[in-house]
PDB file of N, CA and C in Angstrom:
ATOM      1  N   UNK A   1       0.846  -1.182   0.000  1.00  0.00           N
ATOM      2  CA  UNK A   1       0.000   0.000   0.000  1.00  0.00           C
ATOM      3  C   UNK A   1       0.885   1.236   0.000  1.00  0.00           C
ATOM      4  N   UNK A   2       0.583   2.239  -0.580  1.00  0.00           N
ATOM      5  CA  UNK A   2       1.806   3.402  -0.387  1.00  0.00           C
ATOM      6  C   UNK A   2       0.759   4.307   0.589  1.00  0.00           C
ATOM      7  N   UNK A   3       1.641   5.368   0.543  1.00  0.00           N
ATOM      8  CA  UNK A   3       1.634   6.311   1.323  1.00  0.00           C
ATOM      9  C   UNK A   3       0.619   6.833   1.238  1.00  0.00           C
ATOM     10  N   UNK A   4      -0.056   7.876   0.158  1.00  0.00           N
ATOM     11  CA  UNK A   4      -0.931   8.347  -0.714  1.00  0.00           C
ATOM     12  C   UNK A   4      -2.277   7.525  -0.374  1.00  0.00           C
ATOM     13  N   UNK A   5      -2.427   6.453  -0.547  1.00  0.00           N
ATOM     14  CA  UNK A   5      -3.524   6.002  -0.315  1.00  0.00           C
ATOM     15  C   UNK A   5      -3.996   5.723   1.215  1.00  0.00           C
ATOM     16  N   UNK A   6      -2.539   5.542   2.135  1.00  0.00           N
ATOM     17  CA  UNK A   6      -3.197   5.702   3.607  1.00  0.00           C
ATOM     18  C   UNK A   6      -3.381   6.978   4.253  1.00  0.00           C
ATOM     19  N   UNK A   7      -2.972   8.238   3.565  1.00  0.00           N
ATOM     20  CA  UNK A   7      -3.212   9.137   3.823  1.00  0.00           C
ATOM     21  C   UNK A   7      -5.237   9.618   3.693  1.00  0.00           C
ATOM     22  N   UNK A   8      -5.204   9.120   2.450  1.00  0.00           N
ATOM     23  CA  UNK A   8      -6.449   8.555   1.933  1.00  0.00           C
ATOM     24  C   UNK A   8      -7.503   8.144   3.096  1.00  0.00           C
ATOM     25  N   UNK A   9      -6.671   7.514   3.433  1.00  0.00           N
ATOM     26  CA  UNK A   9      -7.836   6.315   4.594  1.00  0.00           C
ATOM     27  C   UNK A   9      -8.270   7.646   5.904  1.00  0.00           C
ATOM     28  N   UNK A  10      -7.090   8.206   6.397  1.00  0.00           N
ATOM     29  CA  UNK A  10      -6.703   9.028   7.164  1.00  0.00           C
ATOM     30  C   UNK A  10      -8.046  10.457   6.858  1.00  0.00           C
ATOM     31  N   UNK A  11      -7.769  10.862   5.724  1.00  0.00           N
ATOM     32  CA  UNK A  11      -9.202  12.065   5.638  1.00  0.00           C
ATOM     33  C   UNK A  11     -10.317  11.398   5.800  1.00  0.00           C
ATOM     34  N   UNK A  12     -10.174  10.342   4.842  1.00  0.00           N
ATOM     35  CA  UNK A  12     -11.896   9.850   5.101  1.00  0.00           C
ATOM     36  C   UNK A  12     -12.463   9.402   6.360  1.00  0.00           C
ATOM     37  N   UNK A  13     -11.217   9.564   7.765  1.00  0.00           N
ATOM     38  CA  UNK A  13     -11.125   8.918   9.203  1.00  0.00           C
ATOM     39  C   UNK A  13     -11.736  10.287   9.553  1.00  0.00           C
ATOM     40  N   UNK A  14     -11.105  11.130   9.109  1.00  0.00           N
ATOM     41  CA  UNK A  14     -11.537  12.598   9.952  1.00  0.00           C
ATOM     42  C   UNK A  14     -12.781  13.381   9.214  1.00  0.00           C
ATOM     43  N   UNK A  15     -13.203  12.844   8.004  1.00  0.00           N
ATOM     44  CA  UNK A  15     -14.636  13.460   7.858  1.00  0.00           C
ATOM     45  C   UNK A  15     -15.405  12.226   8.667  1.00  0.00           C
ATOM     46  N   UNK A  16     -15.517  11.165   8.523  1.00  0.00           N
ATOM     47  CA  UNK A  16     -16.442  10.226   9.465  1.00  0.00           C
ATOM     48  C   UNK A  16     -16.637  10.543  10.606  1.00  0.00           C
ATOM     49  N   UNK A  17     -15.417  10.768  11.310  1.00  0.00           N
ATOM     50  CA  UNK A  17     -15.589  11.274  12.620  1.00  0.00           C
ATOM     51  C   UNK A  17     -15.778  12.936  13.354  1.00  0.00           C
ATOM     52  N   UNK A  18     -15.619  13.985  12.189  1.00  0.00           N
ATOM     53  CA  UNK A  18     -15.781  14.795  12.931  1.00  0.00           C
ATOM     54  C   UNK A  18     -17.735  14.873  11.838  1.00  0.00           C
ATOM     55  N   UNK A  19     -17.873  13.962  11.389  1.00  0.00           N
ATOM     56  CA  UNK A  19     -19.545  14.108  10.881  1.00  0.00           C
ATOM     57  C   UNK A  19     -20.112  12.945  12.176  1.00  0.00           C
ATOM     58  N   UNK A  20     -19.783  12.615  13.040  1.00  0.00           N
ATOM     59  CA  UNK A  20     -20.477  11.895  14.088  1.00  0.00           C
ATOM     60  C   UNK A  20     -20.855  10.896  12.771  1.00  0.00           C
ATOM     61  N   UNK A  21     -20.142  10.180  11.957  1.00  0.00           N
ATOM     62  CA  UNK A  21     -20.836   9.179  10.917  1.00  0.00           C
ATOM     63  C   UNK A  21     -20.532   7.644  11.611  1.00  0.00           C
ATOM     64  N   UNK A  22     -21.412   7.119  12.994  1.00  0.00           N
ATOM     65  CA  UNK A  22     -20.247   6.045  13.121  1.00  0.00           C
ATOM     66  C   UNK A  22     -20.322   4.756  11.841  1.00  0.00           C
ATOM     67  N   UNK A  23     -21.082   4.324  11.106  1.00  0.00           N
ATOM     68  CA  UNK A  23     -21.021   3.591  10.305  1.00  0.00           C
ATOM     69  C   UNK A  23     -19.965   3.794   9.474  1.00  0.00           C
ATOM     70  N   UNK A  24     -19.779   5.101   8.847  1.00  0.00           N
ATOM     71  CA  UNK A  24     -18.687   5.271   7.806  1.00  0.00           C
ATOM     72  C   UNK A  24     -17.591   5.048   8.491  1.00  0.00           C
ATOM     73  N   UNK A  25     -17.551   5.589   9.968  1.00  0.00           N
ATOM     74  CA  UNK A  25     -16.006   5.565  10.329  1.00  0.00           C
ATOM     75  C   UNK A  25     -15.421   3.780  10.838  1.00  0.00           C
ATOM     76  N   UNK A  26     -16.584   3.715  11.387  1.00  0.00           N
ATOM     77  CA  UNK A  26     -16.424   1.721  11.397  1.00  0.00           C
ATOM     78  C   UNK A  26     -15.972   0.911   9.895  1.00  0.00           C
ATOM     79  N   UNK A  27     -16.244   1.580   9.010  1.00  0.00           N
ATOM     80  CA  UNK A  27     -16.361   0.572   7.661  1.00  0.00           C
ATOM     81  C   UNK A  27     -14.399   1.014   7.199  1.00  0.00           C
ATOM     82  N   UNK A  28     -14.265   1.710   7.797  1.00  0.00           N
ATOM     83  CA  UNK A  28     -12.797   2.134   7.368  1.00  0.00           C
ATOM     84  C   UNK A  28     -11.716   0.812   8.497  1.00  0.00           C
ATOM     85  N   UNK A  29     -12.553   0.253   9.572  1.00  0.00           N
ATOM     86  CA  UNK A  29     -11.659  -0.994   9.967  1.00  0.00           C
ATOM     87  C   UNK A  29     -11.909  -2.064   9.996  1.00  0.00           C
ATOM     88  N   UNK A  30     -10.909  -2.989  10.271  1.00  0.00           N
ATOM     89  CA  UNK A  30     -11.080  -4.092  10.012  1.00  0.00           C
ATOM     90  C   UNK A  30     -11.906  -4.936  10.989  1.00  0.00           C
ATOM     91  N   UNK A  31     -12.688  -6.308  11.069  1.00  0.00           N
ATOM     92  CA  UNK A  31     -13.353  -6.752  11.886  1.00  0.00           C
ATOM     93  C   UNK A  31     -12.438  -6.946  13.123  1.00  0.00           C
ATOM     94  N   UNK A  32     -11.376  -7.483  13.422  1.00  0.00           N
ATOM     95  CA  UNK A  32     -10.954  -7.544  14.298  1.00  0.00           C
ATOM     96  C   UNK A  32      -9.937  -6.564  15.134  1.00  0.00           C
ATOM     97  N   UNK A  33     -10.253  -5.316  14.634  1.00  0.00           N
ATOM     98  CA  UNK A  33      -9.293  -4.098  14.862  1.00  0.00           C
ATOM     99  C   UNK A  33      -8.681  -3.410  16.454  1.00  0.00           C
ATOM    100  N   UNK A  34      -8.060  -2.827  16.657  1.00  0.00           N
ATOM    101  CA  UNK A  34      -7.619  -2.697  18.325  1.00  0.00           C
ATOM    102  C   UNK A  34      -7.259  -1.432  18.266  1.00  0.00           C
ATOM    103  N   UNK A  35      -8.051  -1.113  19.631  1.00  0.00           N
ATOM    104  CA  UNK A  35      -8.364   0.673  19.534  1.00  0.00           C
ATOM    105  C   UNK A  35      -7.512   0.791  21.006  1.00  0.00           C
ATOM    106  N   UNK A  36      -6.336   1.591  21.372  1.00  0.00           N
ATOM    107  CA  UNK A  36      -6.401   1.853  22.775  1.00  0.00           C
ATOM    108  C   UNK A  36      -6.382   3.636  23.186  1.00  0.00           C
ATOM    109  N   UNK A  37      -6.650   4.134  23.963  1.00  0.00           N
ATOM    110  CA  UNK A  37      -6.684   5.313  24.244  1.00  0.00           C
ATOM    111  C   UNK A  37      -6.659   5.501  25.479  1.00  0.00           C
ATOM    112  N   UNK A  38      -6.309   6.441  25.976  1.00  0.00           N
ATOM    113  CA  UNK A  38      -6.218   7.131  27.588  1.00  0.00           C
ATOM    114  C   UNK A  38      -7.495   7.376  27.975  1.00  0.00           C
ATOM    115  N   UNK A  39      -8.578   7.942  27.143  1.00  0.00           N
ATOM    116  CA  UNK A  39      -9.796   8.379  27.797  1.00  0.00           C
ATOM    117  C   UNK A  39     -10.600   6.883  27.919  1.00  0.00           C
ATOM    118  N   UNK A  40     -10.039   5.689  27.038  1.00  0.00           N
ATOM    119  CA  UNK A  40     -10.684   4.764  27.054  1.00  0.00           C
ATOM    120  C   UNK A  40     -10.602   4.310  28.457  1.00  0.00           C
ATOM    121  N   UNK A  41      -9.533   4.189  29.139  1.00  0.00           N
ATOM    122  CA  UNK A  41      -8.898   4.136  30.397  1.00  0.00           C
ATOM    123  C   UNK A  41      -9.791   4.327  31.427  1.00  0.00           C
ATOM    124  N   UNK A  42      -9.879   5.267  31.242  1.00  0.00           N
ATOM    125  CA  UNK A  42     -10.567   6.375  32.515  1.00  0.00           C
ATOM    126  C   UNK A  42     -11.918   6.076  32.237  1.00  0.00           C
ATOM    127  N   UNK A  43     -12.140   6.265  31.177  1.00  0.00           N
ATOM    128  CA  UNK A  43     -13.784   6.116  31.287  1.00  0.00           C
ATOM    129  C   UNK A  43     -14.231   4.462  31.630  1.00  0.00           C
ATOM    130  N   UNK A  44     -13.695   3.277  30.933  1.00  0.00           N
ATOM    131  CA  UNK A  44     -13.809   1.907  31.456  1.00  0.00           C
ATOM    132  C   UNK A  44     -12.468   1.449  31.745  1.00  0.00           C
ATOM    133  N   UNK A  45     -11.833   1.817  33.598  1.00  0.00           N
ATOM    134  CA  UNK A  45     -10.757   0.357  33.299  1.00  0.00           C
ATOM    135  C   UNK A  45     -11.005  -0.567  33.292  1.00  0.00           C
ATOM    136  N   UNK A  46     -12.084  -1.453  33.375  1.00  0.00           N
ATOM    137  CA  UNK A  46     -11.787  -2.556  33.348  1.00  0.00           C
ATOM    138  C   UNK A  46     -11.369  -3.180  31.967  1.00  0.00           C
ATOM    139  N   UNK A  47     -11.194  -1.781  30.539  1.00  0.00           N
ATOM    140  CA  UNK A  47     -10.569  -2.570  29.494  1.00  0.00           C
ATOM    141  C   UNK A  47      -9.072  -2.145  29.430  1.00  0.00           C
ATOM    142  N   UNK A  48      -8.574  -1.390  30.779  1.00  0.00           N
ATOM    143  CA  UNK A  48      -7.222  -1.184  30.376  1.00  0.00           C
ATOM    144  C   UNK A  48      -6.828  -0.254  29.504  1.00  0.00           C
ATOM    145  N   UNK A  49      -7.904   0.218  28.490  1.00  0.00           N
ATOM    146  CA  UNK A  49      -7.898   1.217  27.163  1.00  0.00           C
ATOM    147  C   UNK A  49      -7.598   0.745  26.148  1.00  0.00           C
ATOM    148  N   UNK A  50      -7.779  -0.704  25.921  1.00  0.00           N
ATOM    149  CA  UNK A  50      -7.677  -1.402  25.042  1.00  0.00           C
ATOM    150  C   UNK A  50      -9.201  -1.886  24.489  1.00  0.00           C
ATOM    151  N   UNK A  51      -9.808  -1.662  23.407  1.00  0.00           N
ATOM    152  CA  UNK A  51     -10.881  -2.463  22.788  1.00  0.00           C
ATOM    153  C   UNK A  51     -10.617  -3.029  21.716  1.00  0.00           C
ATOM    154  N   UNK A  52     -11.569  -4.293  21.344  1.00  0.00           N
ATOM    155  CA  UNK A  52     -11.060  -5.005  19.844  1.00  0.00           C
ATOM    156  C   UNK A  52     -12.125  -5.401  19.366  1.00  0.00           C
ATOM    157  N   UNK A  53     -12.504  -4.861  18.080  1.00  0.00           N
ATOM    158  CA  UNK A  53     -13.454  -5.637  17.519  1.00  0.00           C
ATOM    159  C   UNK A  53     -14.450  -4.403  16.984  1.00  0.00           C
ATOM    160  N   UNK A  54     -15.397  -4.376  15.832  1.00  0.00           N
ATOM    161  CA  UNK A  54     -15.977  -3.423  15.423  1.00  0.00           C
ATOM    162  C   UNK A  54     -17.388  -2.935  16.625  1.00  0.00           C
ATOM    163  N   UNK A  55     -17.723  -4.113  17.153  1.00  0.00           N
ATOM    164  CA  UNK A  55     -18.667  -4.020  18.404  1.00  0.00           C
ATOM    165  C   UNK A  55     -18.458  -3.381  19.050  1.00  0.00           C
ATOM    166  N   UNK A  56     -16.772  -3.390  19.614  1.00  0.00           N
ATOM    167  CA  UNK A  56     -16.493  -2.943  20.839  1.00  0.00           C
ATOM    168  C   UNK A  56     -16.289  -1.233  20.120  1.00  0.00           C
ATOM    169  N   UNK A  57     -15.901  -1.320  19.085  1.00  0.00           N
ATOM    170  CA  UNK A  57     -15.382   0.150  18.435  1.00  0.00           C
ATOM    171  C   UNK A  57     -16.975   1.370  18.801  1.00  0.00           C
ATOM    172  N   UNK A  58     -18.068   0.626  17.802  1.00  0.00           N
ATOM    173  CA  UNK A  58     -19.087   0.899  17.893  1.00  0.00           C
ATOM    174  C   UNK A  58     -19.419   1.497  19.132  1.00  0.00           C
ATOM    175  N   UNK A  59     -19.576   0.387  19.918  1.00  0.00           N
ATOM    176  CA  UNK A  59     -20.070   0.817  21.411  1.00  0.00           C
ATOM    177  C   UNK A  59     -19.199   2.511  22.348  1.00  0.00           C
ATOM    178  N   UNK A  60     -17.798   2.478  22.192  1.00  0.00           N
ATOM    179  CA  UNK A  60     -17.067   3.438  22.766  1.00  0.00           C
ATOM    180  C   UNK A  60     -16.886   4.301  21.671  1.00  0.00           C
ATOM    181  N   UNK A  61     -17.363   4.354  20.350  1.00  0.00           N
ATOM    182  CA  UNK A  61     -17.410   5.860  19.337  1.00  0.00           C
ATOM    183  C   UNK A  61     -19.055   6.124  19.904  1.00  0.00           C
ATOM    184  N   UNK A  62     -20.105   5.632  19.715  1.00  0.00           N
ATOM    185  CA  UNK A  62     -21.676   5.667  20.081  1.00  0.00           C
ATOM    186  C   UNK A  62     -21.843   6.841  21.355  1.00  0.00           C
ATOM    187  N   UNK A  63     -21.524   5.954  22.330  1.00  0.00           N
ATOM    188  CA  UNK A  63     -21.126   6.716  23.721  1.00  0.00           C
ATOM    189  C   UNK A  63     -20.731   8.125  23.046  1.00  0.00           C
ATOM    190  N   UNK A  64     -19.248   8.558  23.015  1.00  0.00           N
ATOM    191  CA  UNK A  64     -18.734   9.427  22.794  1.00  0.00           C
ATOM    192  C   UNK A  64     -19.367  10.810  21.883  1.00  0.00           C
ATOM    193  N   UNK A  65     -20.042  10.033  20.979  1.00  0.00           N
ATOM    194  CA  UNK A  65     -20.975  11.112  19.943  1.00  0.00           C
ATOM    195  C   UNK A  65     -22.077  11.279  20.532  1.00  0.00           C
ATOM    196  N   UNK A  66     -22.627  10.606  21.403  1.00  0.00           N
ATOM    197  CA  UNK A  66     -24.076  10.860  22.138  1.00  0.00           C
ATOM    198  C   UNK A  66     -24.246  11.540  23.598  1.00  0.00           C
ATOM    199  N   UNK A  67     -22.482  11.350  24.345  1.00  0.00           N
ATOM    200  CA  UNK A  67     -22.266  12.349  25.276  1.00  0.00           C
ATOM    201  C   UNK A  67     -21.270  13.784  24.713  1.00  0.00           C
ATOM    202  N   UNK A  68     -21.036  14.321  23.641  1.00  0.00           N
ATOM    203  CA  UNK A  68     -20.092  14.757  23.413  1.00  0.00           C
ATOM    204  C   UNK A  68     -20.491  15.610  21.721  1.00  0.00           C
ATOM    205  N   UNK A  69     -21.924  16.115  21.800  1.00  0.00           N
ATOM    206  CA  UNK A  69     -21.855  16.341  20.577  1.00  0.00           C
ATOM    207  C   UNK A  69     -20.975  17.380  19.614  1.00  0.00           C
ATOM    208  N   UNK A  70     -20.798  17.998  20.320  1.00  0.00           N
ATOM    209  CA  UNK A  70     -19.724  19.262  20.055  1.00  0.00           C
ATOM    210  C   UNK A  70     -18.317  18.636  19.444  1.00  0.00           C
ATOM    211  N   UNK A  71     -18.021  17.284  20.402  1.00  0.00           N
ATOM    212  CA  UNK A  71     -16.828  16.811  19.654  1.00  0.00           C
ATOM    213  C   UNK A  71     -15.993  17.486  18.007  1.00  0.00           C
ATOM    214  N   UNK A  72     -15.527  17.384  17.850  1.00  0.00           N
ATOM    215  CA  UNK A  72     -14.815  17.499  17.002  1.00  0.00           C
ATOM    216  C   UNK A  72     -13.162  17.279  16.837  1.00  0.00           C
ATOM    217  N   UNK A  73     -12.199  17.266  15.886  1.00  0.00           N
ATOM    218  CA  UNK A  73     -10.625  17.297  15.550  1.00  0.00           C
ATOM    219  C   UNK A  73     -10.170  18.231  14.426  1.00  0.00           C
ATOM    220  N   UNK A  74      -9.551  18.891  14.604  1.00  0.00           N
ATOM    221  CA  UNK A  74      -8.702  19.438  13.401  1.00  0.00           C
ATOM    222  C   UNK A  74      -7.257  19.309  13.585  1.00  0.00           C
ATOM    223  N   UNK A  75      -7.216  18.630  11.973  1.00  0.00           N
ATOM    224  CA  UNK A  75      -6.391  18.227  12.029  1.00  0.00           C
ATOM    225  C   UNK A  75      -4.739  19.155  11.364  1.00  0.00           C
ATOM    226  N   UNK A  76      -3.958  18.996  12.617  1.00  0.00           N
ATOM    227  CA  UNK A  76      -2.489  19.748  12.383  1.00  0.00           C
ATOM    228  C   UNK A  76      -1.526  19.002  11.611  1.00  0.00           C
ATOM    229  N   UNK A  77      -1.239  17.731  11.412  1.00  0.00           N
ATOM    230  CA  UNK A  77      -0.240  17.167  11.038  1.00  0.00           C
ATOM    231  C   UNK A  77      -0.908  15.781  10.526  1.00  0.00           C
ATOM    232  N   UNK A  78      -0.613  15.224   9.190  1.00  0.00           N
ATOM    233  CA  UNK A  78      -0.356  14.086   8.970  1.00  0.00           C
ATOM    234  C   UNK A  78       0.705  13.379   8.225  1.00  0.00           C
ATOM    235  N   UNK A  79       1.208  11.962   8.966  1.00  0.00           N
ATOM    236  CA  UNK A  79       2.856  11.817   8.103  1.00  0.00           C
ATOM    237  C   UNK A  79       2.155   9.936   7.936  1.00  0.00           C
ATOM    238  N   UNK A  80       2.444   9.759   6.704  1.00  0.00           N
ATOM    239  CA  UNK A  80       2.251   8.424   6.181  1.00  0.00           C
ATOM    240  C   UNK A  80       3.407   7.813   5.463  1.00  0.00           C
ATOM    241  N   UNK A  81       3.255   6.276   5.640  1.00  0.00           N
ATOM    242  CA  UNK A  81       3.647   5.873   4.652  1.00  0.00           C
ATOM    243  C   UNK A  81       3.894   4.364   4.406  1.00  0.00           C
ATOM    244  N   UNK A  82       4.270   3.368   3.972  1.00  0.00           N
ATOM    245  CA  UNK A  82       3.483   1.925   3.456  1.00  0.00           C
ATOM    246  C   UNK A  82       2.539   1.095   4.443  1.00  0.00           C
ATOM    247  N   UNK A  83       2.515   1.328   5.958  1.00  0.00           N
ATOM    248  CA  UNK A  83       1.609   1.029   6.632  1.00  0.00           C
ATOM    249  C   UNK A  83       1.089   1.319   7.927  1.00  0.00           C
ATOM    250  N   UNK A  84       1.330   2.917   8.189  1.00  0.00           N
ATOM    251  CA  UNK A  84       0.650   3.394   9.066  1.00  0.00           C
ATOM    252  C   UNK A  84       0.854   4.688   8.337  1.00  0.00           C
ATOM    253  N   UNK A  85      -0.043   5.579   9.558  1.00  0.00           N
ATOM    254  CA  UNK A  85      -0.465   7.158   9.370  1.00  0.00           C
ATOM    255  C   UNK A  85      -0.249   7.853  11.000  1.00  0.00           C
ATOM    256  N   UNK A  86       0.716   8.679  11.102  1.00  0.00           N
ATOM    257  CA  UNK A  86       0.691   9.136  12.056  1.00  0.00           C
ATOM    258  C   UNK A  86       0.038  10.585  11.898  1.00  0.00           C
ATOM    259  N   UNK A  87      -0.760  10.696  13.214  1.00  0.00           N
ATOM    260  CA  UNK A  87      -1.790  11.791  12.714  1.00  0.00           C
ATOM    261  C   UNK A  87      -1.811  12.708  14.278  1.00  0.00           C
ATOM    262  N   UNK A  88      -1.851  14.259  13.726  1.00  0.00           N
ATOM    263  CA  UNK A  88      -1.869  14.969  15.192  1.00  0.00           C
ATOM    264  C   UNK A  88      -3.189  16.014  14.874  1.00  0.00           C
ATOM    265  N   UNK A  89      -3.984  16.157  15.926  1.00  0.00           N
ATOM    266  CA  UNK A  89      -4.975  16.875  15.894  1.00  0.00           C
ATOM    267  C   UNK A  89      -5.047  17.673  17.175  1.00  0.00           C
ATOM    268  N   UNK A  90      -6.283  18.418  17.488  1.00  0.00           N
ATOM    269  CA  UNK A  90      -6.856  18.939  18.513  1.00  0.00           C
ATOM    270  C   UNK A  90      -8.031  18.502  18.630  1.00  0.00           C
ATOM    271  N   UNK A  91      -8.592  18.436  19.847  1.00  0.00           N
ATOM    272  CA  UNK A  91      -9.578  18.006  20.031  1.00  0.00           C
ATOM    273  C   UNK A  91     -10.264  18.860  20.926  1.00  0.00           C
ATOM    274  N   UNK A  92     -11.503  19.315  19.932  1.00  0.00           N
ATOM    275  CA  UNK A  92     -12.159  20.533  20.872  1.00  0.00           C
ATOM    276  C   UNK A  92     -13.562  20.102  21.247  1.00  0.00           C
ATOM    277  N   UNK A  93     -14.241  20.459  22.423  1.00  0.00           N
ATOM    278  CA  UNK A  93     -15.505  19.819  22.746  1.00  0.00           C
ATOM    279  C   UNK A  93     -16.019  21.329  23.513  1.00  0.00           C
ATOM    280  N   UNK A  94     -17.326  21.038  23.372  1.00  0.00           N
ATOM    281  CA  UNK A  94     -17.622  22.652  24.348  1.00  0.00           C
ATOM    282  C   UNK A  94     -17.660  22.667  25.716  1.00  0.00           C
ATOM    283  N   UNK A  95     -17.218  23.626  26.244  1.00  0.00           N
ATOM    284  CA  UNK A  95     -16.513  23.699  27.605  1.00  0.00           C
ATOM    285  C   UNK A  95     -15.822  23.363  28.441  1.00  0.00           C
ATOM    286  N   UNK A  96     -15.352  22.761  27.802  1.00  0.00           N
ATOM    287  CA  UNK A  96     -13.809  21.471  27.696  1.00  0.00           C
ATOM    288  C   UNK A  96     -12.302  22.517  27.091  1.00  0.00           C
ATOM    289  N   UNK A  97     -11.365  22.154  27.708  1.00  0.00           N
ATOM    290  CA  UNK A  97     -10.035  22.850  27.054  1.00  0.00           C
ATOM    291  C   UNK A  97      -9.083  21.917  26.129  1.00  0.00           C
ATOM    292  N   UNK A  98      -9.122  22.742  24.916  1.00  0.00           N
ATOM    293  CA  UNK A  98      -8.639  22.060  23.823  1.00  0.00           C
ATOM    294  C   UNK A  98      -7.152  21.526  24.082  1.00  0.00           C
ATOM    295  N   UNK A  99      -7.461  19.764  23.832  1.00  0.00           N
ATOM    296  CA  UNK A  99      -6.448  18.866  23.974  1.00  0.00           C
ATOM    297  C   UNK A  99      -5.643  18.602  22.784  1.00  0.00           C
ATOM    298  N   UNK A 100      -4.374  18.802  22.624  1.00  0.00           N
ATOM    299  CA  UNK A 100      -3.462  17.906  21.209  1.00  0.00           C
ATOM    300  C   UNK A 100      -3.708  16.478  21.811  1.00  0.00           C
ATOM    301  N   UNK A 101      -3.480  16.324  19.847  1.00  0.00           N
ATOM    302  CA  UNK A 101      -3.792  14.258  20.261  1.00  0.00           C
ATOM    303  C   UNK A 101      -2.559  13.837  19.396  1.00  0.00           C
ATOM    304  N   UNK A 102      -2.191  12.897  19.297  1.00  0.00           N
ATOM    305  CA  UNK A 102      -1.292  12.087  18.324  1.00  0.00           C
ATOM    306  C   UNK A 102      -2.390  10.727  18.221  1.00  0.00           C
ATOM    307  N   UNK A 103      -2.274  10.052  17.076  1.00  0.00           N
ATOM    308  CA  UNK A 103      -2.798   8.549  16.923  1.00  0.00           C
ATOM    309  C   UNK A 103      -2.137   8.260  16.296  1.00  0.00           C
ATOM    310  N   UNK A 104      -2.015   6.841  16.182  1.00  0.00           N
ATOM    311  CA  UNK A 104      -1.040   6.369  15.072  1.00  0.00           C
ATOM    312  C   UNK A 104      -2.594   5.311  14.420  1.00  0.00           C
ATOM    313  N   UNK A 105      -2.762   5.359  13.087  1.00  0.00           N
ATOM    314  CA  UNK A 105      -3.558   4.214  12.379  1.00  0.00           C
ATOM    315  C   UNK A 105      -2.323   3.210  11.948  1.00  0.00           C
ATOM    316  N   UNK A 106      -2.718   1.996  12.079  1.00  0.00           N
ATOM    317  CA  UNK A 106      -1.431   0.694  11.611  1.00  0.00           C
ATOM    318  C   UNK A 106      -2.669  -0.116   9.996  1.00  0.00           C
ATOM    319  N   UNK A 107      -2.313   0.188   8.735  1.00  0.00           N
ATOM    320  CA  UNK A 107      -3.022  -0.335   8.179  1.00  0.00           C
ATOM    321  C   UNK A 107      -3.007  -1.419   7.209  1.00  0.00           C
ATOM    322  N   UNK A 108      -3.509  -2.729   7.052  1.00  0.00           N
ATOM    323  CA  UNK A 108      -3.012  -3.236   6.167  1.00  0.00           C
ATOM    324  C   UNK A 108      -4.455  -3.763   5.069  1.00  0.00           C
ATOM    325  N   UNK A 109      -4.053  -4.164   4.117  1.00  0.00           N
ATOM    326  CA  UNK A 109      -4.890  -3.939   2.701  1.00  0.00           C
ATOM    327  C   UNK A 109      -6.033  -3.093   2.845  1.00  0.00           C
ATOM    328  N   UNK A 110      -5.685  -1.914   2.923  1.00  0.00           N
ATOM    329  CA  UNK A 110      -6.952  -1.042   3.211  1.00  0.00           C
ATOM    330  C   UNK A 110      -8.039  -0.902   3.843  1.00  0.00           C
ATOM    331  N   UNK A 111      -7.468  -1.518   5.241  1.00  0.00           N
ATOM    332  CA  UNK A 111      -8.152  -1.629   6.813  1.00  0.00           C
ATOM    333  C   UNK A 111      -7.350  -0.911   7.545  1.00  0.00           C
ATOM    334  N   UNK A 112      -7.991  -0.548   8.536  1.00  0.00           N
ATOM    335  CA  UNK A 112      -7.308  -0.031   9.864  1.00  0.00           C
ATOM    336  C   UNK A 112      -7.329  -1.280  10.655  1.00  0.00           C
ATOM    337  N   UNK A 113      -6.408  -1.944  11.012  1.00  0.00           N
ATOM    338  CA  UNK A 113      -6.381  -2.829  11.896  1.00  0.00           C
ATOM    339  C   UNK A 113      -5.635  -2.614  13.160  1.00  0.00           C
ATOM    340  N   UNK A 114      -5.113  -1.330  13.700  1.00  0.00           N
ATOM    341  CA  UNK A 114      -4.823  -0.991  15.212  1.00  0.00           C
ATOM    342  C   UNK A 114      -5.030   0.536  15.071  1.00  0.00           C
ATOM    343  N   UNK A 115      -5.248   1.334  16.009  1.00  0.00           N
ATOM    344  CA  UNK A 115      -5.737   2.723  16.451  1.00  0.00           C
ATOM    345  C   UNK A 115      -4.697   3.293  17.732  1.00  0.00           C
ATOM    346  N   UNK A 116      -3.797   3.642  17.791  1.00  0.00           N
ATOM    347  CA  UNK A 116      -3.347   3.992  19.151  1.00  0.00           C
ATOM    348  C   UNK A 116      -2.787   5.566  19.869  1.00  0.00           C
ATOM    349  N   UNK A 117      -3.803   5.967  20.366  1.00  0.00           N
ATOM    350  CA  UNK A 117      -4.042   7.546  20.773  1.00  0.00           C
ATOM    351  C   UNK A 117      -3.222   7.657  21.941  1.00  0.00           C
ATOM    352  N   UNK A 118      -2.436   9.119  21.956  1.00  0.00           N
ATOM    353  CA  UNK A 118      -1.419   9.725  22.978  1.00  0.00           C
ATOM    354  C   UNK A 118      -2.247  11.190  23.123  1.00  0.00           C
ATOM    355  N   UNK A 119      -2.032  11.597  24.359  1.00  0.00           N
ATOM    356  CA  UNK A 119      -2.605  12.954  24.841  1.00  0.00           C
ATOM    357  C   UNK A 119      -1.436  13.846  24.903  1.00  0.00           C
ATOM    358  N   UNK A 120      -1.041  14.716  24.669  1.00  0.00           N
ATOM    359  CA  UNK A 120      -0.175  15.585  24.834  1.00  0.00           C
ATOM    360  C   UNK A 120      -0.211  16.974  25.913  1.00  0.00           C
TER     361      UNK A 120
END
């Protein structure tokens, strides 16, 4: 896969998600995909901040767009190339203070098959 096309994957990640689209943004991974994040943490440890699977994706994007409509990312930086996308944004919500994010997408044949978010 080159670069170009996971960059690809990468916009169509950030219109899905800053359109609250969770179907579109689910169809961009793979069935068995692995999401971890810090807020995942905090909000359920009992997963450690680790989820896997489009169910589990579903369930913790759902939540998030239904407590959080304001959500949004803009995005500052993206660097790709044959199988990941490292991506830096902000993340602004209303009345909330705007957080930098880093994620890394890990992708292979034009799946996202790992997700892994840093807070800055």
């Amino acid at each position: 896969m080159t670069s170009q096309k996971n960059l690809s994957i990468a916009h169509a990640w950030f219109e899905a998600f800053n359109s609250h689209n969770l179907e579109k943004l689910l169809s961009l991974y793979d069935e068995e995909a692995e999401h971890f994040s810090p807020k995942l943490k905090i909000r359920h440890p009992e997963t450690k901040g680790l989820v896997v699977g489009k169910d589990a994706l579903r369930t913790w994007w759902k939540d998030a767009f239904d407590r959080l409509p304001s959500l949004h990312y803009k995005v500052t930086s993206l660097t790709a190339n044959s199988d990941r996308v490292f991506m830096e944004y902000i993340r602004t919500v209303a009345d909330e203070e705007d957080m930098l994010v880093a994620e890394v997408l890990e992708i292979k044949e034009n799946s996202i098959i790992a997700s892994r978010v840093y807070h800055g």
